[in-house]
Each structure stands twice: as structure tokens, then as C-alpha cells.
N, C-alpha and C. Protein backbone atom coordinates (compact mmCIF):
# COMPACT_ATOMS: atom_id res chain seq x y z
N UNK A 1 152.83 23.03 89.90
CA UNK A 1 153.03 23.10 91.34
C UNK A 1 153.73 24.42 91.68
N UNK A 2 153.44 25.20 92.64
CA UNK A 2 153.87 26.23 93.07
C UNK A 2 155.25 25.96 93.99
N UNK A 3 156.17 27.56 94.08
CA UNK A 3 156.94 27.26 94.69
C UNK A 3 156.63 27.64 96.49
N UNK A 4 155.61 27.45 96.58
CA UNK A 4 155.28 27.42 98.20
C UNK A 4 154.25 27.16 98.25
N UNK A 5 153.86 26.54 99.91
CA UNK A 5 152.77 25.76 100.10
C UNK A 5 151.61 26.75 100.30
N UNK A 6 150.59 26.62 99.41
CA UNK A 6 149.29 27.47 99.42
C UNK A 6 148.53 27.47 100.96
N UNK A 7 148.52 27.15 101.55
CA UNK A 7 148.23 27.13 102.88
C UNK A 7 148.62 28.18 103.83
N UNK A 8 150.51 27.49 104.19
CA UNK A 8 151.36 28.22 105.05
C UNK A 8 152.24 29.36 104.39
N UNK A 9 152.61 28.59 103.49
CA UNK A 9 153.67 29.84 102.55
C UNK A 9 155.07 29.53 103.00
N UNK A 10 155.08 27.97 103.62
CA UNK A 10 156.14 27.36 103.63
C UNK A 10 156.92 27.19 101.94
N UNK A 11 158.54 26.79 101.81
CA UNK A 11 158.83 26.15 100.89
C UNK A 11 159.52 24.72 101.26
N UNK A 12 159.25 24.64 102.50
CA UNK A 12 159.88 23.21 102.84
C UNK A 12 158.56 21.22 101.88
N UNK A 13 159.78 20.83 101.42
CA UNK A 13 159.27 19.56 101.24
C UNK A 13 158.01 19.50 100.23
N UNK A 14 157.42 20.55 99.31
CA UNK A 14 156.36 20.56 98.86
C UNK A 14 156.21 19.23 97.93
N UNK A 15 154.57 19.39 97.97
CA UNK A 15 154.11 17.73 97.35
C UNK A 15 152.74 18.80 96.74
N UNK A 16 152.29 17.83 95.73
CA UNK A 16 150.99 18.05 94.92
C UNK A 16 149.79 17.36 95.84
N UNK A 17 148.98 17.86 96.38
CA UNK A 17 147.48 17.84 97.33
C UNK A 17 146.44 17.26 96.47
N UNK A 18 145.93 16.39 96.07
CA UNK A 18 144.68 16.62 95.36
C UNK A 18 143.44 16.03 96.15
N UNK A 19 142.73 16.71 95.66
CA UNK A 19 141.36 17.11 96.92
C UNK A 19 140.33 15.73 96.09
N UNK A 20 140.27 15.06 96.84
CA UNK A 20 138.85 13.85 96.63
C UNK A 20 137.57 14.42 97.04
N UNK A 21 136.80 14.22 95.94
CA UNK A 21 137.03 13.46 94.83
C UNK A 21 136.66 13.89 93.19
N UNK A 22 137.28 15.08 93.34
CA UNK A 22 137.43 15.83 92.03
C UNK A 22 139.41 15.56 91.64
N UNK A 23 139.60 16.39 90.70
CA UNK A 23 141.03 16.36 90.09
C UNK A 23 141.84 17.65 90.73
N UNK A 24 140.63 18.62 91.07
CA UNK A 24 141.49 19.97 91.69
C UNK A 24 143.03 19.10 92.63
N UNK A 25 143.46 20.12 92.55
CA UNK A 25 145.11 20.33 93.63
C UNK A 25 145.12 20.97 93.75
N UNK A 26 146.08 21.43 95.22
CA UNK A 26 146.70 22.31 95.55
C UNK A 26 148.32 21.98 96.30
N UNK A 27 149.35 22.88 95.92
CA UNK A 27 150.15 22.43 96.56
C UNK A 27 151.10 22.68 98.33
N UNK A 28 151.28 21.57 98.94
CA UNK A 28 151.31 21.83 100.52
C UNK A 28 152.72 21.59 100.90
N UNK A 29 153.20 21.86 101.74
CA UNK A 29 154.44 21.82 102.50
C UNK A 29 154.40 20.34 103.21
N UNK A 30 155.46 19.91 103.69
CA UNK A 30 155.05 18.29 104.37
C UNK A 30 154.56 18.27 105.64
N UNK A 31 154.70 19.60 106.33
CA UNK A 31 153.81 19.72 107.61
C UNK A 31 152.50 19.54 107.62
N UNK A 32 152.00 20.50 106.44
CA UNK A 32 150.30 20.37 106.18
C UNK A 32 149.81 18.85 105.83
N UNK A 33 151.10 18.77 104.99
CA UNK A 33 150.40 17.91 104.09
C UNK A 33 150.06 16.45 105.12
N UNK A 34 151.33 15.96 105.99
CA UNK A 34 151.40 14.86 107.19
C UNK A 34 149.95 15.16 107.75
N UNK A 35 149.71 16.32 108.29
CA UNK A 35 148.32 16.98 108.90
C UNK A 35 147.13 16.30 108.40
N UNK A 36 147.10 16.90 106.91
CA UNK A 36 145.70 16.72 105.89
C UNK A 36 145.46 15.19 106.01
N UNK A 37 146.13 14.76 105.40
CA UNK A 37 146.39 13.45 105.51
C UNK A 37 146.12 12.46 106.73
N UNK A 38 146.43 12.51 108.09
CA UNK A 38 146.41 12.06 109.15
C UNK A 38 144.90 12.38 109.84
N UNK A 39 144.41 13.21 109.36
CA UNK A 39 143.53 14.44 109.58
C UNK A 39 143.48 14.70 111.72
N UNK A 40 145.03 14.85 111.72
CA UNK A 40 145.05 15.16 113.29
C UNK A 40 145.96 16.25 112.52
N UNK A 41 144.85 17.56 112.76
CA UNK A 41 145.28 18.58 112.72
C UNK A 41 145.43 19.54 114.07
N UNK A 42 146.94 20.73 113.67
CA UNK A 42 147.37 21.86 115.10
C UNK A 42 146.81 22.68 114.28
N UNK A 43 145.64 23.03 115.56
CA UNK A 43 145.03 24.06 115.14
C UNK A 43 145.93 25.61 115.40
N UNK A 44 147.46 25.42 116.38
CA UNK A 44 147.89 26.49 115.59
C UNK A 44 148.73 26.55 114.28
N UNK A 45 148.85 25.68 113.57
CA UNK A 45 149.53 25.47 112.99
C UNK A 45 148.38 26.16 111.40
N UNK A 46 147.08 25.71 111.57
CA UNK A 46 146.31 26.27 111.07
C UNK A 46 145.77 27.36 111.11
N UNK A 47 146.65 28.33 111.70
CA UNK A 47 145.61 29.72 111.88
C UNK A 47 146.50 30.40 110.51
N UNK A 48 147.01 29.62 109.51
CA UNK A 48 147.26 30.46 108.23
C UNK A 48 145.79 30.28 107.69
N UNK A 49 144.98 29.52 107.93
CA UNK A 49 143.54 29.20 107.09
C UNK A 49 143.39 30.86 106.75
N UNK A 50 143.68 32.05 108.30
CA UNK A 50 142.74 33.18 108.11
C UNK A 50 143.24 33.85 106.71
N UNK A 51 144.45 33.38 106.25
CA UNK A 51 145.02 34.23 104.58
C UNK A 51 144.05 32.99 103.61
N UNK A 52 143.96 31.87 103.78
CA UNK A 52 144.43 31.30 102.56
C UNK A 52 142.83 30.78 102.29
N UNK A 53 141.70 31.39 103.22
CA UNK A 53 140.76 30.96 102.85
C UNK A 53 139.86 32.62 102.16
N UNK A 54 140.80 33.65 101.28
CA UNK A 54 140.52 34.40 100.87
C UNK A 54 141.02 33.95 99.83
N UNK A 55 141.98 33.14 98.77
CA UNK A 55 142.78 32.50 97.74
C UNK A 55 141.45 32.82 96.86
N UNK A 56 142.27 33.30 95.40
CA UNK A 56 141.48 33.04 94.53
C UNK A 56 141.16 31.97 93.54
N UNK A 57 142.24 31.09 93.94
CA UNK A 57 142.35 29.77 93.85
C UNK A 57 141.20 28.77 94.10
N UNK A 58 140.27 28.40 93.22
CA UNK A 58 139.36 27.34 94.10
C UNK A 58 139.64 26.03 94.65
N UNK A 59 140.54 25.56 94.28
CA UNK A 59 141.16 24.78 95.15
C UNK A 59 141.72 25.11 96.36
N UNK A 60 142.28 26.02 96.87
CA UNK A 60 142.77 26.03 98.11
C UNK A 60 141.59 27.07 99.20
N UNK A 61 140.55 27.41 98.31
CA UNK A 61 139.41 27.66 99.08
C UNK A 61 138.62 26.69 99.47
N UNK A 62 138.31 25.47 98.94
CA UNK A 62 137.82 24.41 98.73
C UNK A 62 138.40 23.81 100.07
N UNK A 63 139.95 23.50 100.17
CA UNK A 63 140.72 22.81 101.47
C UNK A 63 140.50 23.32 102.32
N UNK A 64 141.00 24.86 102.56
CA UNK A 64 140.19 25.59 103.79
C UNK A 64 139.22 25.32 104.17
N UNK A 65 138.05 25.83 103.43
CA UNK A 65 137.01 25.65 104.07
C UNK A 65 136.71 23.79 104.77
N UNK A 66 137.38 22.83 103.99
CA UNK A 66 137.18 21.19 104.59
C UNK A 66 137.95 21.62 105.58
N UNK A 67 139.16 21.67 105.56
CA UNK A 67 139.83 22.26 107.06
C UNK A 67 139.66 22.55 108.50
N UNK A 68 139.20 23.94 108.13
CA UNK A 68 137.76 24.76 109.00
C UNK A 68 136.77 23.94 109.46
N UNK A 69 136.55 23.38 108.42
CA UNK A 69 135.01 22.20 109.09
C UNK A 69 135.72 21.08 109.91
N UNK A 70 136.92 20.43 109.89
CA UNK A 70 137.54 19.85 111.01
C UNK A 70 137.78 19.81 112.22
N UNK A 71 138.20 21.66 112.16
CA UNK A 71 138.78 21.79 113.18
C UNK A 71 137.65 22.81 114.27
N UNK A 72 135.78 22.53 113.62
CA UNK A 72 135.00 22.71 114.17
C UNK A 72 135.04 24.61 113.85
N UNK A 73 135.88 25.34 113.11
CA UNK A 73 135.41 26.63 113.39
C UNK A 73 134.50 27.58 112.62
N UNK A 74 133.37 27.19 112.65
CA UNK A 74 132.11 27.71 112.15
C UNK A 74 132.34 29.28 112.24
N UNK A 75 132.86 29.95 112.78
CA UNK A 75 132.93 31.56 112.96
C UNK A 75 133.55 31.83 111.80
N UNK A 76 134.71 30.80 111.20
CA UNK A 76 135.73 31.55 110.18
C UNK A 76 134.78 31.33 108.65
N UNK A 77 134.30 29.54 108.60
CA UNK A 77 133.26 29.36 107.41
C UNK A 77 131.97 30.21 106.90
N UNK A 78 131.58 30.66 108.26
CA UNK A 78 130.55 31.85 108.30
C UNK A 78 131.07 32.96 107.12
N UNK A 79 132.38 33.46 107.63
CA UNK A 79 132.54 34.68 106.91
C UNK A 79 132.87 34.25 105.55
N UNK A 80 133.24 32.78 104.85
CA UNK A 80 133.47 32.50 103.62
C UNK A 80 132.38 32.76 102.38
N UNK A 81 132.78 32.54 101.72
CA UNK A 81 131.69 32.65 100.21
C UNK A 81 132.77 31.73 99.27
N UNK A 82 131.31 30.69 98.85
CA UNK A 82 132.09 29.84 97.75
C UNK A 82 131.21 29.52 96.90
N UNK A 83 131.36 29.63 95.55
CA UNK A 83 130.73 29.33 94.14
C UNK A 83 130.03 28.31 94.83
N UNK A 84 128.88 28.10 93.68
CA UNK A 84 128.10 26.72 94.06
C UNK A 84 128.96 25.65 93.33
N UNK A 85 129.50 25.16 92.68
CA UNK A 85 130.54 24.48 92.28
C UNK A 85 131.76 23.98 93.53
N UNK A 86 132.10 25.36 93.94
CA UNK A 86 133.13 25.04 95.23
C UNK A 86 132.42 24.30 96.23
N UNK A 87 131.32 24.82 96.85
CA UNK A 87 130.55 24.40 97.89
C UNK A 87 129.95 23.02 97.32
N UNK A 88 129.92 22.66 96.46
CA UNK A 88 129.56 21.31 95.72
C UNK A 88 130.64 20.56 96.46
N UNK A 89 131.80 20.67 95.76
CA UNK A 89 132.89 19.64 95.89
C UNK A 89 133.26 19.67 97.29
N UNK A 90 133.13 20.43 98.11
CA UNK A 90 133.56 21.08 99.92
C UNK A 90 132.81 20.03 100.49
N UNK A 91 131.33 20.32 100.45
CA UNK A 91 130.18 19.30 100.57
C UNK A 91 130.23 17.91 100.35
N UNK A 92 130.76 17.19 98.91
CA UNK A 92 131.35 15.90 99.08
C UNK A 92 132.60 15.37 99.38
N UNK A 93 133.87 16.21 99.49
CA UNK A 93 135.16 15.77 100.35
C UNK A 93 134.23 15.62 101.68
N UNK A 94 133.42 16.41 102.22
CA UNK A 94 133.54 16.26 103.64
C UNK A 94 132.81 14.77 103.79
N UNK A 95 131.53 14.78 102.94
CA UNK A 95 130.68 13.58 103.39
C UNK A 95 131.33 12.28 102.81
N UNK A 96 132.47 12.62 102.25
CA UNK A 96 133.28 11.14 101.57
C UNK A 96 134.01 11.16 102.70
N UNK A 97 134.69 11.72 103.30
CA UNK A 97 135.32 12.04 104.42
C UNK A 97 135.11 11.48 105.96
N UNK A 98 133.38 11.80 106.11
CA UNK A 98 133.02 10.92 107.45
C UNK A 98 132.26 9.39 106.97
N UNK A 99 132.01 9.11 105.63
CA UNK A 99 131.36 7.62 105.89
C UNK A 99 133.07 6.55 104.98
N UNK A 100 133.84 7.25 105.36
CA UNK A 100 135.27 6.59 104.79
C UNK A 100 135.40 5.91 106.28
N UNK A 101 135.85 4.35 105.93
CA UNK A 101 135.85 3.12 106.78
C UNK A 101 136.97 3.32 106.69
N UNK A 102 137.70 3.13 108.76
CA UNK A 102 138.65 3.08 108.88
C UNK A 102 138.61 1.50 110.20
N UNK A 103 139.68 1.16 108.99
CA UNK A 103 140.17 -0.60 109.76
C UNK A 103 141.25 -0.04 111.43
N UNK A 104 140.89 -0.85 112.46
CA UNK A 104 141.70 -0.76 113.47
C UNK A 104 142.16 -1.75 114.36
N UNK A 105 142.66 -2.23 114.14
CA UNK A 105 143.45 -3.63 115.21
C UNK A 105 142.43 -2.97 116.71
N UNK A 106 143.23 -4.87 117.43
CA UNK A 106 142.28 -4.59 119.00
C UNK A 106 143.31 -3.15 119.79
N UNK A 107 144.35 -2.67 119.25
CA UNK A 107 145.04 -2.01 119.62
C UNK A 107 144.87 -0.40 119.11
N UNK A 108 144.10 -0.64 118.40
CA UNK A 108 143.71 0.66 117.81
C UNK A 108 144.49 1.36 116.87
N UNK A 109 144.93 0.59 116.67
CA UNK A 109 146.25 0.66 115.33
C UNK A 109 145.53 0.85 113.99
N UNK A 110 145.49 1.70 113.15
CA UNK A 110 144.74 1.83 111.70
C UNK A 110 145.27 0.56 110.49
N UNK A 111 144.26 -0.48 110.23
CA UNK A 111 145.40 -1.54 109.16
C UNK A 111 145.06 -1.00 107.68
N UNK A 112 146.20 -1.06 106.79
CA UNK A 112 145.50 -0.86 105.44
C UNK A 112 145.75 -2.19 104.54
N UNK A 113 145.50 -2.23 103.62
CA UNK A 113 145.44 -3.06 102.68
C UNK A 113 146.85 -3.70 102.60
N UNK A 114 147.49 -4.98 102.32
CA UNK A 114 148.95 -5.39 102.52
C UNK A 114 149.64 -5.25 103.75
N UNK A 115 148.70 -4.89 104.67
CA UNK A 115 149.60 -5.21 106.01
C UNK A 115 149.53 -6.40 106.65
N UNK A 116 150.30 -6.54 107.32
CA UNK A 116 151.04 -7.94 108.05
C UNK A 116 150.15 -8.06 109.46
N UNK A 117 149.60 -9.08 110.16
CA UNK A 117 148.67 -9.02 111.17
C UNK A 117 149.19 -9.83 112.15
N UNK A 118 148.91 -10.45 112.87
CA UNK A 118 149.42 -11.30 114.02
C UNK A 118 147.79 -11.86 114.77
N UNK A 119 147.52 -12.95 114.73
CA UNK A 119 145.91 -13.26 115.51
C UNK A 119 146.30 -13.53 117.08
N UNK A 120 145.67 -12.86 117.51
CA UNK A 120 145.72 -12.52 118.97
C UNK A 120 145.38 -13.85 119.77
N UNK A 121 144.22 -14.75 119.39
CA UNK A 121 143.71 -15.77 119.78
C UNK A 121 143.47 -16.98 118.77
N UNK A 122 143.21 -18.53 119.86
CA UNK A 122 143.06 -19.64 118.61
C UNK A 122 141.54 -18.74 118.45
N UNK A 123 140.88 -19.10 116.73
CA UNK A 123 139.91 -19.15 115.82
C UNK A 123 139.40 -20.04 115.13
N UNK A 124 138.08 -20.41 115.46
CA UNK A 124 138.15 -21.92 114.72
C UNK A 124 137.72 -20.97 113.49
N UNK A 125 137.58 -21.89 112.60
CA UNK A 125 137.36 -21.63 111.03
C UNK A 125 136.01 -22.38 111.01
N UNK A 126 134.96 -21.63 110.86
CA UNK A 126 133.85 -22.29 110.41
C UNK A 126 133.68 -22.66 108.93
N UNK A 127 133.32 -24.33 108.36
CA UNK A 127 133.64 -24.42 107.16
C UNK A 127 134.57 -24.86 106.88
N UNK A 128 135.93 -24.71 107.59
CA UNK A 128 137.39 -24.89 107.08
C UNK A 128 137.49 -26.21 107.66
N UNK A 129 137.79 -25.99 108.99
CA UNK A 129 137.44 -27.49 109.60
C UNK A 129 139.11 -27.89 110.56
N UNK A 130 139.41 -26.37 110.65
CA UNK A 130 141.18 -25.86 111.63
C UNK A 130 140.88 -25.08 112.44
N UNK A 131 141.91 -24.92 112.66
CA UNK A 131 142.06 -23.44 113.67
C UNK A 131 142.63 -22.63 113.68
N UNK A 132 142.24 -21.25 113.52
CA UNK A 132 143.26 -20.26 113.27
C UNK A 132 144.10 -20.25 114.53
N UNK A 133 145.81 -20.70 114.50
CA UNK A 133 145.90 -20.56 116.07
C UNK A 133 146.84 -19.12 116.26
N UNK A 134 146.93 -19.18 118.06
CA UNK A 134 147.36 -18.08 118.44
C UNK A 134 148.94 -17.58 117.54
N UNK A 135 149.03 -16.33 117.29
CA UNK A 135 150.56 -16.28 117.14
C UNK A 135 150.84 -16.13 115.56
N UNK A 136 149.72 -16.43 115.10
CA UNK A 136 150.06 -17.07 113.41
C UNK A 136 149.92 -15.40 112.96
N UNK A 137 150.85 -15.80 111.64
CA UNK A 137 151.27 -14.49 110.98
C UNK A 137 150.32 -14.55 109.63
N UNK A 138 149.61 -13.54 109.32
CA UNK A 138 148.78 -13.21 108.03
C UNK A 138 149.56 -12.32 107.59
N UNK A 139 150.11 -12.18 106.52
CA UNK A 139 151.04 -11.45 105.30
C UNK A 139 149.67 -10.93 104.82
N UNK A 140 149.94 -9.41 103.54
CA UNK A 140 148.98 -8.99 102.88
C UNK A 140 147.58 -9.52 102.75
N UNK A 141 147.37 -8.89 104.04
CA UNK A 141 145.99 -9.01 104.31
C UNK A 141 144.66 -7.87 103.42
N UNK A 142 143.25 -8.23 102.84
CA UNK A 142 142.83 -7.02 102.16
C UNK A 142 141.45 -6.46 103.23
N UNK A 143 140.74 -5.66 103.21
CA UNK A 143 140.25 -4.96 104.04
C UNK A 143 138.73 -5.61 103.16
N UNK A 144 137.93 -5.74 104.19
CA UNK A 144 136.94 -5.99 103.77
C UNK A 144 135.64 -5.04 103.42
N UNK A 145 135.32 -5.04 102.02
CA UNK A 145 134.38 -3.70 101.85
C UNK A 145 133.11 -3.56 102.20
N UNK A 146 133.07 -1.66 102.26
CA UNK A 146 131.71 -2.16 103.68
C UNK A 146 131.39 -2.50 105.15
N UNK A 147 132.39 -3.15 105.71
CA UNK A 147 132.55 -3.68 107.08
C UNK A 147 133.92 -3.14 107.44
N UNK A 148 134.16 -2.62 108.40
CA UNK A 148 135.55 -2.19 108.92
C UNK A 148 135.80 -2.70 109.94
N UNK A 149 134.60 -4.02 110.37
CA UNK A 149 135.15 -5.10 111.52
C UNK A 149 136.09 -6.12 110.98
N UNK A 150 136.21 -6.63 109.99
CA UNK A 150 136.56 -7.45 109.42
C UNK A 150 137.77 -7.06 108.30
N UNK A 151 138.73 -8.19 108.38
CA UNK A 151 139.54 -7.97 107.00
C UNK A 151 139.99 -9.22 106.87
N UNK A 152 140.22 -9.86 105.47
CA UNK A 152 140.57 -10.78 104.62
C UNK A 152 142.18 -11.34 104.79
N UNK A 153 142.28 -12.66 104.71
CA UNK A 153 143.72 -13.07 104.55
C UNK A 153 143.74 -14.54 104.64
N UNK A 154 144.78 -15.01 103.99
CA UNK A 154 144.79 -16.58 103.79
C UNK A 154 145.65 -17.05 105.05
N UNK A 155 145.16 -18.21 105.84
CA UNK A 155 145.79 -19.10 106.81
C UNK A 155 146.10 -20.54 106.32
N UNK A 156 146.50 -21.38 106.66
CA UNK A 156 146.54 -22.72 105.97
C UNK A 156 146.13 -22.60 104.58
N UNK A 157 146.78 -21.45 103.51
CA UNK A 157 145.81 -21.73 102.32
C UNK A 157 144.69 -21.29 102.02
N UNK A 158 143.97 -21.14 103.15
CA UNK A 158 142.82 -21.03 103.13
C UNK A 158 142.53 -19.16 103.42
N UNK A 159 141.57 -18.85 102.35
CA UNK A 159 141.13 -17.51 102.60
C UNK A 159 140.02 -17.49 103.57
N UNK A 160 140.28 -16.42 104.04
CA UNK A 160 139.46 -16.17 105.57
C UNK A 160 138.87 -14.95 106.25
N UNK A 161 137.95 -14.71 106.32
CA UNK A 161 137.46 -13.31 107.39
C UNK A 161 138.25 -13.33 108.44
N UNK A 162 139.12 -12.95 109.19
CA UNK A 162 139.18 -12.36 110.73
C UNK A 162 138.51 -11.39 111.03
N UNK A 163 138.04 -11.16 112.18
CA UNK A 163 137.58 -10.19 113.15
C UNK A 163 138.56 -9.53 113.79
N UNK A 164 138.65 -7.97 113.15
CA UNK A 164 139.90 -7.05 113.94
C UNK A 164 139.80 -6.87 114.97
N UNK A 165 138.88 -7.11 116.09
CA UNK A 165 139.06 -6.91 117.73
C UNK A 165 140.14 -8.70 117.58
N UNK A 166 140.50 -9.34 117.19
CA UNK A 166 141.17 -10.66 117.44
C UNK A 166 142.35 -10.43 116.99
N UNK A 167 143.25 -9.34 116.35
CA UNK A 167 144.28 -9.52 115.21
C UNK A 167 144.98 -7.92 116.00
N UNK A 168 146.37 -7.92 115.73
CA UNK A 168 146.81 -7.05 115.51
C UNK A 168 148.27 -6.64 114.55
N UNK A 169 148.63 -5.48 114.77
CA UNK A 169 149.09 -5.26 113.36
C UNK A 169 150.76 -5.83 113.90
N UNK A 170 151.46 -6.70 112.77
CA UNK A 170 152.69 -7.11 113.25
C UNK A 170 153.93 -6.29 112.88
């Protein structure tokens, strides 16, 4: 790990980056990194891309350029050049990137795996032969794969689909 963030050239808070879904890293400051991560990126916060997408680093050419493709600026990717190897892995972060299922309460709240839910409304249980009622608390709930309408959790015992427009996060 370097002693500054390959990006900004911050030394605040650095953490190890690793780019999905290869093993490359690079290392980021906790500004970027909150950013990358959240992927609600400041695009001024990003105008270090114009140094760091010259790196001879293929990893942090690799982030740039996913970056760049975020934040829509085709003028800066234009002027890039990347190994076919780089442009390999650029190419699948991004497309792992847009068909990645994201769970959202009726509130629009993002749920992940082990979060705590609250059901918005009674639910009958088809099969079960109850009712999911209003108010009831689902502990570690798991996300259902494939479907990002739906996520998993036991009520009376009983394991169960909810429908995330019905649930929100407690």
C-alpha cells in the first residue's frame, strides 16, 4: 500500500481498493474511497482523474478510466490508451457494475444482507396459513438472488419471501 492515495494524492485515512473482479488494487484516501464505493461521485472532487489516468500503474488506470465512464466523460476516455488486458478488466468492472442488483425498501433505502426490516402492511402467507402482520420485525434478513424485488426472512418460524415495496429498513 502506498503512502498516498493514487487518485488524489491525499494521505488522509488510506485503505487498500481492490477493483472487481480481478485481484488488482489500488490504494485510496477515505474521500475517494466513501465515493467509489457509494458510486455517488463529486465530479469536482474528481478532476484529479486528469493526473492519475496517465499512472503507469494498471490498476489505477483501470479505476480511472471506470470512473470516467461514471461520471459520463467520454472526452477524457477518448484521449486514454489501455492494454488489451486493462481494457479487458475496465470492460467487466463496468458490466459487473450495471447488471449488480441493488435491494431497496418502499423508502428507497438500499437493504443488504443481515439487515433488520419492519413490514409495512398485514401479508397473508400463501402456504403458511398466517399473516404476516403490520409492524412485525424481521432480524437478518437474506436478499434474494436474481430478483431485487424480493428478500428472504423468517416470521412465525417460518421462512418467507417479502416483497420490498411492503418492508422497510428498521
Amino acid at each position: 500500500m502506498n503512502n498516498k492515495c493514487d487518485l488524489c494524492g491525499s494521505q488522509e485515512g488510506l485503505v487498500e481498493y481492490v477493483i472487481e473482479p480481478s485481484d488488482k488494487s489500488v490504494t485510496l484516501c477515505s474521500i475517494c474511497n466513501s465515493q467509489v464505493a457509494s458510486s455517488e461521485l463529486d465530479e469536482n472532487h474528481f478532476n484529479c482523474l486528469n493526473d492519475s489516468m496517465w499512472s503507469e500503474d494498471s490498476a489505477v488506470k483501470v479505476l480511472s478510466y471506470i470512473l470516467l465512464n461514471k461520471l459520463g466523460r467520454q472526452d477524457m476516455i477518448d484521449m486514454m490508451y489501455l492494454e488489451e488486458d486493462e481494457q479487458k478488466l475496465a470492460d467487466q468492472a463496468i458490466s459487473a457494475e450495471e447488471n449488480k442488483l441493488v435491494y431497496k425498501d418502499c423508502n428507497g433505502v438500499e437493504l443488504k444482507a443481515g439487515d433488520s426490516i419492519v413490514i409495512m402492511k398485514d401479508l397473508d402467507v400463501k402456504g403458511a396459513g398466517f399473516t404476516a402482520k403490520r409492524g412485525t420485525t424481521v432480524t437478518r434478513i437474506a436478499l434474494a438472488p436474481n430478483d431485487e424485488t424480493h428478500v428472504e426472512g423468517r416470521v412465525n418460524g417460518t421462512k418467507i419471501f417479502l416483497k420490498t415495496e411492503f418492508i422497510k429498513k428498521a
